[in-house]
PDB file of N, CA and C in Angstrom:
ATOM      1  N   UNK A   1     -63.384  83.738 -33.121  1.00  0.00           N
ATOM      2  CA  UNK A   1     -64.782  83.517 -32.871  1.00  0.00           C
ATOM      3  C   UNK A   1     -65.063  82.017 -32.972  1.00  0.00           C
ATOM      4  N   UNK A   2     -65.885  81.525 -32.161  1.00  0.00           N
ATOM      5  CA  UNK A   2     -65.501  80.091 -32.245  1.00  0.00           C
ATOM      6  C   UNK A   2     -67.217  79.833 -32.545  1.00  0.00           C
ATOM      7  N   UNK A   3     -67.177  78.792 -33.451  1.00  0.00           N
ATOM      8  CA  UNK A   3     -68.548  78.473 -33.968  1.00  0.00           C
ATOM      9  C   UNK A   3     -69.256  77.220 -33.096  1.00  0.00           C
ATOM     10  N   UNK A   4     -70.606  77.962 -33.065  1.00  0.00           N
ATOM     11  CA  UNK A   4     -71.631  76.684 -32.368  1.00  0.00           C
ATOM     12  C   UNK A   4     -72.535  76.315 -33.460  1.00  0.00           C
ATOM     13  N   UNK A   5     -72.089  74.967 -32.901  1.00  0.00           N
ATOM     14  CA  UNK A   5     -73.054  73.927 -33.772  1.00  0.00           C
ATOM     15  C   UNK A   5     -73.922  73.619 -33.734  1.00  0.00           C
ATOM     16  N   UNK A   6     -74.933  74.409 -32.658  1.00  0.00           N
ATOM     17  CA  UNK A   6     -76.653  74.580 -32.766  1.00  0.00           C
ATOM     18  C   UNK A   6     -76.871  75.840 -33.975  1.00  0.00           C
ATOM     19  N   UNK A   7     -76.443  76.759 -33.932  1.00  0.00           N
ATOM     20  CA  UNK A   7     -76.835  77.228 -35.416  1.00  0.00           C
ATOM     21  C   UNK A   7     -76.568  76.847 -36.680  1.00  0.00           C
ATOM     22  N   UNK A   8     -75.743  75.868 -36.469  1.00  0.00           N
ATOM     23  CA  UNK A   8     -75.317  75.165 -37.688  1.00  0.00           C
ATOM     24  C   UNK A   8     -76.236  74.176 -38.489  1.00  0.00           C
ATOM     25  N   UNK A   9     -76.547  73.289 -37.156  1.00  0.00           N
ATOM     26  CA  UNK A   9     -77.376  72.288 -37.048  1.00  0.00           C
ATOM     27  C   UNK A   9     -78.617  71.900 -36.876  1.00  0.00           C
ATOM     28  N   UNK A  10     -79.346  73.598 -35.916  1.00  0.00           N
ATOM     29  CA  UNK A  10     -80.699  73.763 -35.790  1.00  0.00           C
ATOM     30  C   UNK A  10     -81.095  72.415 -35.253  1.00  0.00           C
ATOM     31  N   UNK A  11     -82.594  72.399 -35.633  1.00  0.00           N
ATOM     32  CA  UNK A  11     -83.498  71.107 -34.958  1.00  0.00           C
ATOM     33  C   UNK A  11     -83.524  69.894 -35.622  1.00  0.00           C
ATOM     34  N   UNK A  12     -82.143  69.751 -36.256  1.00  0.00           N
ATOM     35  CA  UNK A  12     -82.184  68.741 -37.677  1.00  0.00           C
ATOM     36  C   UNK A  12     -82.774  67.419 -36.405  1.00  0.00           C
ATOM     37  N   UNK A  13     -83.307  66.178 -36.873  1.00  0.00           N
ATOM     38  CA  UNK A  13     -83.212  65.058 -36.370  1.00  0.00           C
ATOM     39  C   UNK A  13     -82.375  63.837 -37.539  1.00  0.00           C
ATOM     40  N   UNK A  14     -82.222  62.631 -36.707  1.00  0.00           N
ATOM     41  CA  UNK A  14     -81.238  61.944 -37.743  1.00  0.00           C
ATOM     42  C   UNK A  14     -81.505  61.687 -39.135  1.00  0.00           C
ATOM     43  N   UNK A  15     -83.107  61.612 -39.339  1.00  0.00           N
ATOM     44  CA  UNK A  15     -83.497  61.082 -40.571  1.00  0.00           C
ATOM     45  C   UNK A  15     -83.342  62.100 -41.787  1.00  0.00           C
ATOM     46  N   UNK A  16     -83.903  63.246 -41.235  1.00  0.00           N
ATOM     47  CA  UNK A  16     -83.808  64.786 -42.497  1.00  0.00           C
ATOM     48  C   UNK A  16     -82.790  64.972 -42.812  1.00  0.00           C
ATOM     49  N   UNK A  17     -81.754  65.001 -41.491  1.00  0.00           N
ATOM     50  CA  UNK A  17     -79.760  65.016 -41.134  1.00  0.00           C
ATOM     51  C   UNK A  17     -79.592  64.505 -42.285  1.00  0.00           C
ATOM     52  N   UNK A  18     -79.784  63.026 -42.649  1.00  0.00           N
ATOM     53  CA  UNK A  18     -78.928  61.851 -42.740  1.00  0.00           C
ATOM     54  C   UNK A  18     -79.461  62.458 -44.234  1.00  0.00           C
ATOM     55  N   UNK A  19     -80.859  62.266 -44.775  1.00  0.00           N
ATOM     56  CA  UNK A  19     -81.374  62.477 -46.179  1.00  0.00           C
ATOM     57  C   UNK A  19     -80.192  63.491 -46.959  1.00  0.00           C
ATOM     58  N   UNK A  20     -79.979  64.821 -46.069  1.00  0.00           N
ATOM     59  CA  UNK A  20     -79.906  66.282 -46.824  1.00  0.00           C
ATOM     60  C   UNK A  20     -78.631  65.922 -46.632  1.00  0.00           C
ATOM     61  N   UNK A  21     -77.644  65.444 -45.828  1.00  0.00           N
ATOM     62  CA  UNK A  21     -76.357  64.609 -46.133  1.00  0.00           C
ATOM     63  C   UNK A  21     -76.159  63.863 -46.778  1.00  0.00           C
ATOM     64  N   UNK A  22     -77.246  63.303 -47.427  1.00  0.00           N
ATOM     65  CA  UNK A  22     -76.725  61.764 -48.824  1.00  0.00           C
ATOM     66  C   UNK A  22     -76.930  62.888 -50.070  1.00  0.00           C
ATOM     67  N   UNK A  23     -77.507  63.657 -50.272  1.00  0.00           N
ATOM     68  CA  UNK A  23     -77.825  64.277 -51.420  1.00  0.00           C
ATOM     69  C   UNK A  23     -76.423  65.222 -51.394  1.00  0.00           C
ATOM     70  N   UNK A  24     -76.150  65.990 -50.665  1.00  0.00           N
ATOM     71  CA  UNK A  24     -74.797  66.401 -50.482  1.00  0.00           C
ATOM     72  C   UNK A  24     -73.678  66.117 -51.005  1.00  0.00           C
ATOM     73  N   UNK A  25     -73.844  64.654 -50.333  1.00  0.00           N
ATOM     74  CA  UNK A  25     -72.673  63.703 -50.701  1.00  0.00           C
ATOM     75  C   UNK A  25     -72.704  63.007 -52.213  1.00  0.00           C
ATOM     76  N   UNK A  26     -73.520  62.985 -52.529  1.00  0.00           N
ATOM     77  CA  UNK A  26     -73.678  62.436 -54.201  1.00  0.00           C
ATOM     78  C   UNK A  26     -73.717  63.230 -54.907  1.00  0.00           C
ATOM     79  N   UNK A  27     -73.976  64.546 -54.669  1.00  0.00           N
ATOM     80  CA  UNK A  27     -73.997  65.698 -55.682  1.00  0.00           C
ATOM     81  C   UNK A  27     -72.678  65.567 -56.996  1.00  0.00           C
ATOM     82  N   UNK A  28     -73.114  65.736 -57.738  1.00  0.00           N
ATOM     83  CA  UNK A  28     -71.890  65.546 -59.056  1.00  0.00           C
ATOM     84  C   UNK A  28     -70.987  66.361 -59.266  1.00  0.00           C
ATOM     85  N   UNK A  29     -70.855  67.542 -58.419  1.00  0.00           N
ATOM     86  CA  UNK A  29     -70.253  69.062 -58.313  1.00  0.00           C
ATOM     87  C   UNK A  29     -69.351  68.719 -57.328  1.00  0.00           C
ATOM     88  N   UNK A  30     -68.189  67.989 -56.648  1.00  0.00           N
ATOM     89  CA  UNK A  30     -67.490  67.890 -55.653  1.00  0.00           C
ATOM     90  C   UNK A  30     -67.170  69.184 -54.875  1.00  0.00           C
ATOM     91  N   UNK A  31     -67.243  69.145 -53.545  1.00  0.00           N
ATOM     92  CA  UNK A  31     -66.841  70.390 -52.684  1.00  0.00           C
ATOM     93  C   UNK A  31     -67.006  70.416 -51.661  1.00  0.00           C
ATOM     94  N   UNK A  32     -66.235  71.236 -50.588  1.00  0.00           N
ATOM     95  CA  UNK A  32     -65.974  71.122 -49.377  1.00  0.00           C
ATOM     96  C   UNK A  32     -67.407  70.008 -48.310  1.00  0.00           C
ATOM     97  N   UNK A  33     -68.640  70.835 -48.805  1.00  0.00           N
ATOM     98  CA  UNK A  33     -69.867  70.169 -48.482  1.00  0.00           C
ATOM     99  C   UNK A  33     -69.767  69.297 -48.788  1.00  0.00           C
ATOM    100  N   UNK A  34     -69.765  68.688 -49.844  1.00  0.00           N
ATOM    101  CA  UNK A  34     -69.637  67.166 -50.139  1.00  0.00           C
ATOM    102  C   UNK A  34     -68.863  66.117 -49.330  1.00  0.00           C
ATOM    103  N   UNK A  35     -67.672  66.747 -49.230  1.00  0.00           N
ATOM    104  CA  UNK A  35     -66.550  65.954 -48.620  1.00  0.00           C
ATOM    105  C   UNK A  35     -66.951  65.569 -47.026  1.00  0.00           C
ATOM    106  N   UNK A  36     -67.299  66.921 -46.190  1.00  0.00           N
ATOM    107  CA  UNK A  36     -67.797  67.263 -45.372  1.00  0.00           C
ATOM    108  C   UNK A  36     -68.959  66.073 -44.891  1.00  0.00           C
ATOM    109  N   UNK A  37     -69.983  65.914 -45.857  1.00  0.00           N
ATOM    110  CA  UNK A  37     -71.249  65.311 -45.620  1.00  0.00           C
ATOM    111  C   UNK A  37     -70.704  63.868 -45.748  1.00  0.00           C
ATOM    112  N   UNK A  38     -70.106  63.461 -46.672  1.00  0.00           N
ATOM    113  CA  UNK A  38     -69.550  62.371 -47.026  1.00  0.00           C
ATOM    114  C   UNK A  38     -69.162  61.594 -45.555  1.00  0.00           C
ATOM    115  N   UNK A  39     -67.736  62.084 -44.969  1.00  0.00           N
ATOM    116  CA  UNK A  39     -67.499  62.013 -43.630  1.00  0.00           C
ATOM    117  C   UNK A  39     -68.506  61.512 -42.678  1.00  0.00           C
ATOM    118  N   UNK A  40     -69.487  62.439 -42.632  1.00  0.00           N
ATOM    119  CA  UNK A  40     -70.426  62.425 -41.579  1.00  0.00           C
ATOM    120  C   UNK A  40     -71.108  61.381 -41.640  1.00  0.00           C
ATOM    121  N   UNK A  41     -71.751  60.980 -42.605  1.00  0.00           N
ATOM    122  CA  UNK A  41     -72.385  59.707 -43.265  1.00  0.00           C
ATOM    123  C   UNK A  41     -71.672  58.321 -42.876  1.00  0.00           C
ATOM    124  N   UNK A  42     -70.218  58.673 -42.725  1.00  0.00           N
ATOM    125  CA  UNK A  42     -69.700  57.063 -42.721  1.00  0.00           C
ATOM    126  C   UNK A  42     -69.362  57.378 -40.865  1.00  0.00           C
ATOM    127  N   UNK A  43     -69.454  58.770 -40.468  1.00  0.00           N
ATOM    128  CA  UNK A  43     -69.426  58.345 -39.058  1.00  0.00           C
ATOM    129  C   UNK A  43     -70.305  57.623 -38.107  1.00  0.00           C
ATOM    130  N   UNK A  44     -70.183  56.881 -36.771  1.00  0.00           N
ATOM    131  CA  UNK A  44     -71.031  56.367 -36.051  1.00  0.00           C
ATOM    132  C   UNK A  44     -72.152  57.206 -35.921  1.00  0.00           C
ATOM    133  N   UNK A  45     -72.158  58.723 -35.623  1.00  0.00           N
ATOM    134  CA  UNK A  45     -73.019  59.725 -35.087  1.00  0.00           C
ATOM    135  C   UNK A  45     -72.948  60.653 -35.972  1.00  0.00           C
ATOM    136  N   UNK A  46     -73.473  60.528 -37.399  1.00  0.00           N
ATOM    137  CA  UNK A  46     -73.244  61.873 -38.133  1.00  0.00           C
ATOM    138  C   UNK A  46     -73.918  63.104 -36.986  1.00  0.00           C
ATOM    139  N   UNK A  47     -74.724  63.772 -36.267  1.00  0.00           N
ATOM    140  CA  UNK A  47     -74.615  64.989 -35.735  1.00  0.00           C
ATOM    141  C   UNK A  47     -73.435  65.479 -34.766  1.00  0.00           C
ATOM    142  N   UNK A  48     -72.787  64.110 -33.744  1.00  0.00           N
ATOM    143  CA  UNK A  48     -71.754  64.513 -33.150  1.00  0.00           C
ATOM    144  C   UNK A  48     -70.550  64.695 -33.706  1.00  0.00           C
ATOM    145  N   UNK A  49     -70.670  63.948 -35.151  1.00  0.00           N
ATOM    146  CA  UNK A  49     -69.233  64.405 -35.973  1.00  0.00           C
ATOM    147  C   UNK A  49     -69.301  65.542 -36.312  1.00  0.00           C
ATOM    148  N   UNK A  50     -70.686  66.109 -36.656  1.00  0.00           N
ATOM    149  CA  UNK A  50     -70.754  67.500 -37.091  1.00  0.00           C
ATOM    150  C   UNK A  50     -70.353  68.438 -36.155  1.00  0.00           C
ATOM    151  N   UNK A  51     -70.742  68.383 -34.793  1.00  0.00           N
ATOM    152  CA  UNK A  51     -70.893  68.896 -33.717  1.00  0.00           C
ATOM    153  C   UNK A  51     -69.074  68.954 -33.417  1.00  0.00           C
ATOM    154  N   UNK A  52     -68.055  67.593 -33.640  1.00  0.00           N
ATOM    155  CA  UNK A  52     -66.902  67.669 -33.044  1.00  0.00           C
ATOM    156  C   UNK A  52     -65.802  68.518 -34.015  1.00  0.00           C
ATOM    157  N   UNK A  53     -66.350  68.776 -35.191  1.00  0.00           N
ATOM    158  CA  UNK A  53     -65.723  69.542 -36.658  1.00  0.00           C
ATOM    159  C   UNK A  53     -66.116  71.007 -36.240  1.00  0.00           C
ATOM    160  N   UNK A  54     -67.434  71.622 -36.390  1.00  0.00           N
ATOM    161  CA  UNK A  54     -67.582  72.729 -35.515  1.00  0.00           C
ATOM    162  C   UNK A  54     -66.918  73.163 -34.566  1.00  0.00           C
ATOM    163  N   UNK A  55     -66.796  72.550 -33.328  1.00  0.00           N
ATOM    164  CA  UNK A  55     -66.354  72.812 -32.024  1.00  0.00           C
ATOM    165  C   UNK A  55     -64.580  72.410 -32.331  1.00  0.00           C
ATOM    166  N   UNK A  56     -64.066  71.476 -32.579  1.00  0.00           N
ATOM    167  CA  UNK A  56     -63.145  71.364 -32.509  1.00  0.00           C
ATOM    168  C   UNK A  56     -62.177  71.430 -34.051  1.00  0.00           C
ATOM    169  N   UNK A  57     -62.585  71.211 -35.073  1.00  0.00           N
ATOM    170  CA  UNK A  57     -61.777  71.219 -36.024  1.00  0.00           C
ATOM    171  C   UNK A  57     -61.366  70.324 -36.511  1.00  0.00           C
ATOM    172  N   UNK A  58     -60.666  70.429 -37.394  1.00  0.00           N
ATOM    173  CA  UNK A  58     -59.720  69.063 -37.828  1.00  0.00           C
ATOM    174  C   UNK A  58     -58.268  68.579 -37.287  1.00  0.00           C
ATOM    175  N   UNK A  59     -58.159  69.477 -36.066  1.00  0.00           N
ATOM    176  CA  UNK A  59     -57.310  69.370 -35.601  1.00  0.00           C
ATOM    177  C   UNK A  59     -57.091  68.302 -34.619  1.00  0.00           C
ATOM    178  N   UNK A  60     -58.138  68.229 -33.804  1.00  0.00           N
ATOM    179  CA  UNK A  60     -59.031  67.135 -33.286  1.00  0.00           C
ATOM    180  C   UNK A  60     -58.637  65.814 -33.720  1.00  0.00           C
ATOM    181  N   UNK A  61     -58.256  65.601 -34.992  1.00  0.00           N
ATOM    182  CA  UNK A  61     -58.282  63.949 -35.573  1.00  0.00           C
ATOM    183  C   UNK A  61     -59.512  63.317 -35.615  1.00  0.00           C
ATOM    184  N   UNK A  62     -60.973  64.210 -35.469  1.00  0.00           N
ATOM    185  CA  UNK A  62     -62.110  63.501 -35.948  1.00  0.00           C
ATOM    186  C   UNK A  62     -62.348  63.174 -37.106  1.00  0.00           C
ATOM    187  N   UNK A  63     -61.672  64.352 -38.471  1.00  0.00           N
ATOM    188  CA  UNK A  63     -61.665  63.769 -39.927  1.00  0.00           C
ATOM    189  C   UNK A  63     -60.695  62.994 -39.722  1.00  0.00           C
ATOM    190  N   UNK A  64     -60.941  61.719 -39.866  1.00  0.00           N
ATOM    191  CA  UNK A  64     -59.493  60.704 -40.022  1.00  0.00           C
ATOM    192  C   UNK A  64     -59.400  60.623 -41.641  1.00  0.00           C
ATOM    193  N   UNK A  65     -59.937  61.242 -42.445  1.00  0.00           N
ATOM    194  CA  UNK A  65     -59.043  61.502 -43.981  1.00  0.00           C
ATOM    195  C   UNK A  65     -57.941  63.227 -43.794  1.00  0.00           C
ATOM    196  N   UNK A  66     -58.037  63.257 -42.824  1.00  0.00           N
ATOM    197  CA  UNK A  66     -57.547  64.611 -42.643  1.00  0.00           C
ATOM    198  C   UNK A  66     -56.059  64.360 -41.719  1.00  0.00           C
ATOM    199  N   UNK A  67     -55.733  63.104 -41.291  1.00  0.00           N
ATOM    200  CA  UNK A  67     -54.816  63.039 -39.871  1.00  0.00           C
ATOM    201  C   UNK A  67     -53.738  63.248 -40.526  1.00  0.00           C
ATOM    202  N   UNK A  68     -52.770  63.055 -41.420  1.00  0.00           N
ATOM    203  CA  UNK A  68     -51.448  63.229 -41.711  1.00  0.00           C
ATOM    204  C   UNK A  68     -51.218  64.814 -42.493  1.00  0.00           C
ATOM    205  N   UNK A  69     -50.450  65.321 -42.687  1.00  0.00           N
ATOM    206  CA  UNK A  69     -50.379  67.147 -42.879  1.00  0.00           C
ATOM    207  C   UNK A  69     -50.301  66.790 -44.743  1.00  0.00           C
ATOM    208  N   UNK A  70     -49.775  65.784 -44.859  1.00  0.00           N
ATOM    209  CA  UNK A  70     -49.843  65.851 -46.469  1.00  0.00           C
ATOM    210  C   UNK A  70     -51.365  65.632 -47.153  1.00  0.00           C
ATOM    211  N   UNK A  71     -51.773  65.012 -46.317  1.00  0.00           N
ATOM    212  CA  UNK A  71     -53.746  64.958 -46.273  1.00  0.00           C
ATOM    213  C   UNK A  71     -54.319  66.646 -46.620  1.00  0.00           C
ATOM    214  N   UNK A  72     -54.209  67.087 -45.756  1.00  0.00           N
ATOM    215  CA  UNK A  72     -54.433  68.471 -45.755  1.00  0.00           C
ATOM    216  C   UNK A  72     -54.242  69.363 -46.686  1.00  0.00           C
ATOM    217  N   UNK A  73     -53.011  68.834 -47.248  1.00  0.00           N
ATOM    218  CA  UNK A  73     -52.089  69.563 -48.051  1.00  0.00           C
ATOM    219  C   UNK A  73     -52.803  69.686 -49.010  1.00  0.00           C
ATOM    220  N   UNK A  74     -52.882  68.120 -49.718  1.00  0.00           N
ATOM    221  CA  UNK A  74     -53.573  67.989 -50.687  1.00  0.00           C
ATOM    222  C   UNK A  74     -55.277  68.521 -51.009  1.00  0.00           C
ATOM    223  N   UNK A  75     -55.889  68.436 -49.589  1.00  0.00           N
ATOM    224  CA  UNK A  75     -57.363  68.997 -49.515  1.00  0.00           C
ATOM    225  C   UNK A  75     -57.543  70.449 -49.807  1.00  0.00           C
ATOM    226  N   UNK A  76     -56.250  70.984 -49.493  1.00  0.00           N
ATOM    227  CA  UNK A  76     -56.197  72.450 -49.620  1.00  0.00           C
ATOM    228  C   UNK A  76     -55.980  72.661 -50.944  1.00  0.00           C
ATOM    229  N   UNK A  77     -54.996  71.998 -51.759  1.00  0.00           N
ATOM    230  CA  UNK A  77     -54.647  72.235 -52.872  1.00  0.00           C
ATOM    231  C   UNK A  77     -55.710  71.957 -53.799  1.00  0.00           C
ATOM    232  N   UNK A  78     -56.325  70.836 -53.634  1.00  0.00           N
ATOM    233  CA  UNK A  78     -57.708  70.791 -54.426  1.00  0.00           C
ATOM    234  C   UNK A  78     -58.957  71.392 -54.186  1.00  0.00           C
ATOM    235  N   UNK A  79     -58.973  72.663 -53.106  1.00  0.00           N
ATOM    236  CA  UNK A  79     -60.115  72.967 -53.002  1.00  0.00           C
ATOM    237  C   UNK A  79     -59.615  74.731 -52.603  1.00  0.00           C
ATOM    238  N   UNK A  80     -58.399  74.645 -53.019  1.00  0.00           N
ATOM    239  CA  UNK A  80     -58.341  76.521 -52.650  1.00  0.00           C
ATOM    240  C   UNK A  80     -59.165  77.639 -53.431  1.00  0.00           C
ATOM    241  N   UNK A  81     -59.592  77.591 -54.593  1.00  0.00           N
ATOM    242  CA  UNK A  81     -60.386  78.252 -55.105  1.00  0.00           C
ATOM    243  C   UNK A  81     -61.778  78.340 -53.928  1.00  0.00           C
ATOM    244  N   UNK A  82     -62.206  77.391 -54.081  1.00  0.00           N
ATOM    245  CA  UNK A  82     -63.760  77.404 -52.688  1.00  0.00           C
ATOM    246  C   UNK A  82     -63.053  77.746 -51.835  1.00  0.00           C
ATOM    247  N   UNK A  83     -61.862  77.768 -50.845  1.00  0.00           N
ATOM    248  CA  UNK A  83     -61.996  77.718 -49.190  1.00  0.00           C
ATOM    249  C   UNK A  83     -61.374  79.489 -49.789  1.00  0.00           C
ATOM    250  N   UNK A  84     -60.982  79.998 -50.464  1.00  0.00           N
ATOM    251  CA  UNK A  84     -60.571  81.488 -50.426  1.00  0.00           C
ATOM    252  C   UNK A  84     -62.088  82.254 -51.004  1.00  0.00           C
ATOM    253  N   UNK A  85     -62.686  81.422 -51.362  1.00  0.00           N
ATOM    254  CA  UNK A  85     -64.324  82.776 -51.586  1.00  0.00           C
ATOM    255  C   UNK A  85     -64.811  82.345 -50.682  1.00  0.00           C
ATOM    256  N   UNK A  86     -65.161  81.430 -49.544  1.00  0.00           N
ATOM    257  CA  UNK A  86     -65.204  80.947 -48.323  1.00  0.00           C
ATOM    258  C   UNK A  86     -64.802  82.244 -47.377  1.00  0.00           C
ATOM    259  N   UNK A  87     -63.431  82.637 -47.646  1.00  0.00           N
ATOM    260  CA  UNK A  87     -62.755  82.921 -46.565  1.00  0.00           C
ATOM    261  C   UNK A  87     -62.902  84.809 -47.025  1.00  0.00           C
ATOM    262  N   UNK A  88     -63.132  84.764 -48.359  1.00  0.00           N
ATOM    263  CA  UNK A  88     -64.043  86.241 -48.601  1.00  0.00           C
ATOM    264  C   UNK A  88     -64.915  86.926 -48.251  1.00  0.00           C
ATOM    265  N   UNK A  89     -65.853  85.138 -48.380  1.00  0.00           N
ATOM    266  CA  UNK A  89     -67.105  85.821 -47.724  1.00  0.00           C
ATOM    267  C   UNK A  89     -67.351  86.077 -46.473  1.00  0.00           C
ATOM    268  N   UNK A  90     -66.279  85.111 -45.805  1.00  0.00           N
ATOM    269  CA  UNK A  90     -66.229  85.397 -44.087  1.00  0.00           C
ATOM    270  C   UNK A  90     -65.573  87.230 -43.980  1.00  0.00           C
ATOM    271  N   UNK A  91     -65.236  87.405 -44.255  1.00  0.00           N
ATOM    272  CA  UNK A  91     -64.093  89.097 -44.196  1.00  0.00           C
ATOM    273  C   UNK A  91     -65.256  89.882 -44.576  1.00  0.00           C
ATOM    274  N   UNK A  92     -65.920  89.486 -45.556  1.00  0.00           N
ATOM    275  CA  UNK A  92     -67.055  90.433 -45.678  1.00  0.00           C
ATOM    276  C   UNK A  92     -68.401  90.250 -44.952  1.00  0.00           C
ATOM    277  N   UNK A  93     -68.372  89.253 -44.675  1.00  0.00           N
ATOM    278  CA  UNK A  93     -69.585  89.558 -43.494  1.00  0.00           C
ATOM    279  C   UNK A  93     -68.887  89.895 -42.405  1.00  0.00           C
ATOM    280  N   UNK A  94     -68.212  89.765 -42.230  1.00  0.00           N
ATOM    281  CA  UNK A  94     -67.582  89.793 -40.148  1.00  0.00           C
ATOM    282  C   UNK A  94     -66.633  91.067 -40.556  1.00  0.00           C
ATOM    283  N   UNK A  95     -66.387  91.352 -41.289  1.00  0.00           N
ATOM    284  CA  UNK A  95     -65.015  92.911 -41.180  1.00  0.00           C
ATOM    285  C   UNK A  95     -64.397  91.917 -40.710  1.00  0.00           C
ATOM    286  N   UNK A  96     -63.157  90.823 -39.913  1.00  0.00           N
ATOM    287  CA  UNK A  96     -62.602  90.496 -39.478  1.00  0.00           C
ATOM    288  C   UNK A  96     -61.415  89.814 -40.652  1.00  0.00           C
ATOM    289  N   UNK A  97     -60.557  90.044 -40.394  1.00  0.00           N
ATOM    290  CA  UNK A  97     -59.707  89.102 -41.538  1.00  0.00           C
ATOM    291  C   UNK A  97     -59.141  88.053 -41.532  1.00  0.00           C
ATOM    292  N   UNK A  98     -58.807  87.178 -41.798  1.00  0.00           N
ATOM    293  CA  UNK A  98     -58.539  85.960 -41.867  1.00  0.00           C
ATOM    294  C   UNK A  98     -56.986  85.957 -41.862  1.00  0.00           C
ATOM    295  N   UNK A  99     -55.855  85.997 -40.905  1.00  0.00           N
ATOM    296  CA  UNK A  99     -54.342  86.164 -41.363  1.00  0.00           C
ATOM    297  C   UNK A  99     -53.898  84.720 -41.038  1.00  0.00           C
ATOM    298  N   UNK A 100     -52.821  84.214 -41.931  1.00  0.00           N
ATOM    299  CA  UNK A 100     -52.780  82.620 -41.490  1.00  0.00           C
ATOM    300  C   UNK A 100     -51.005  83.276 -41.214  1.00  0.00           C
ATOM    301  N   UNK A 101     -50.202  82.780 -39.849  1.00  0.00           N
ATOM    302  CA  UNK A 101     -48.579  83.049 -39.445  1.00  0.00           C
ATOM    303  C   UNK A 101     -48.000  82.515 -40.418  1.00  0.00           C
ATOM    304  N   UNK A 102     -46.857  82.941 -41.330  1.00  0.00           N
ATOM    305  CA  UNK A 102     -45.948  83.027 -41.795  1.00  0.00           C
ATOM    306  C   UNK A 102     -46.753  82.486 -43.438  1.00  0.00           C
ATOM    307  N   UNK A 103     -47.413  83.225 -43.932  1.00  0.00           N
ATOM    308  CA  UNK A 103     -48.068  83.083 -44.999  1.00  0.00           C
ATOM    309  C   UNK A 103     -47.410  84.237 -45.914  1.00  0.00           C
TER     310      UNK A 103
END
């Protein structure tokens, strides 16, 4: 199922965007959002970065803290607790399951 980034993003404009992304990003609780907002903030276009993460992923090379696989590695390792109740809550809303190849 591939996600659009008008429901994601709604009628944000840059200024509310940019606000509810700095608070995000400073929050004292580190997490995916954070990291996420963080990104966006130092991009040229925080909505089209949002827009190219949605649509395309990190596969993309738009997170450039994300480009080398040991990057990843490590993002995963510090954040698997969140991205697996993440990936719970996706199975339980959607019935669909989440299988990753040779896991």
């Amino acid at each position: 199922m591939k996600p659009t980034h008008n429901c994601l993003l709604g009628n944000l404009t840059m200024p509310p965007l940019t606000k509810l992304l700095a608070r995000y990003a400073n929050q004292a609780d580190r997490n995916i959002r954070s990291y996420v907002s963080e990104d966006a903030l130092n991009a040229l276009d925080p909505i089209d970065y949002l827009k190219d993460v949605t649509t395309f992923g990190c596969v993309s090379g738009v997170v450039n803290r994300m480009v080398y696989c040991s990057d990843t590695q490590h993002f995963f390792d510090e954040n698997y607790a969140e991205i697996e109740n993440l990936r719970m809550k996706y199975e339980k809303q959607t019935g669909l399951a989440i299988t990753l190849p040779n896991d």
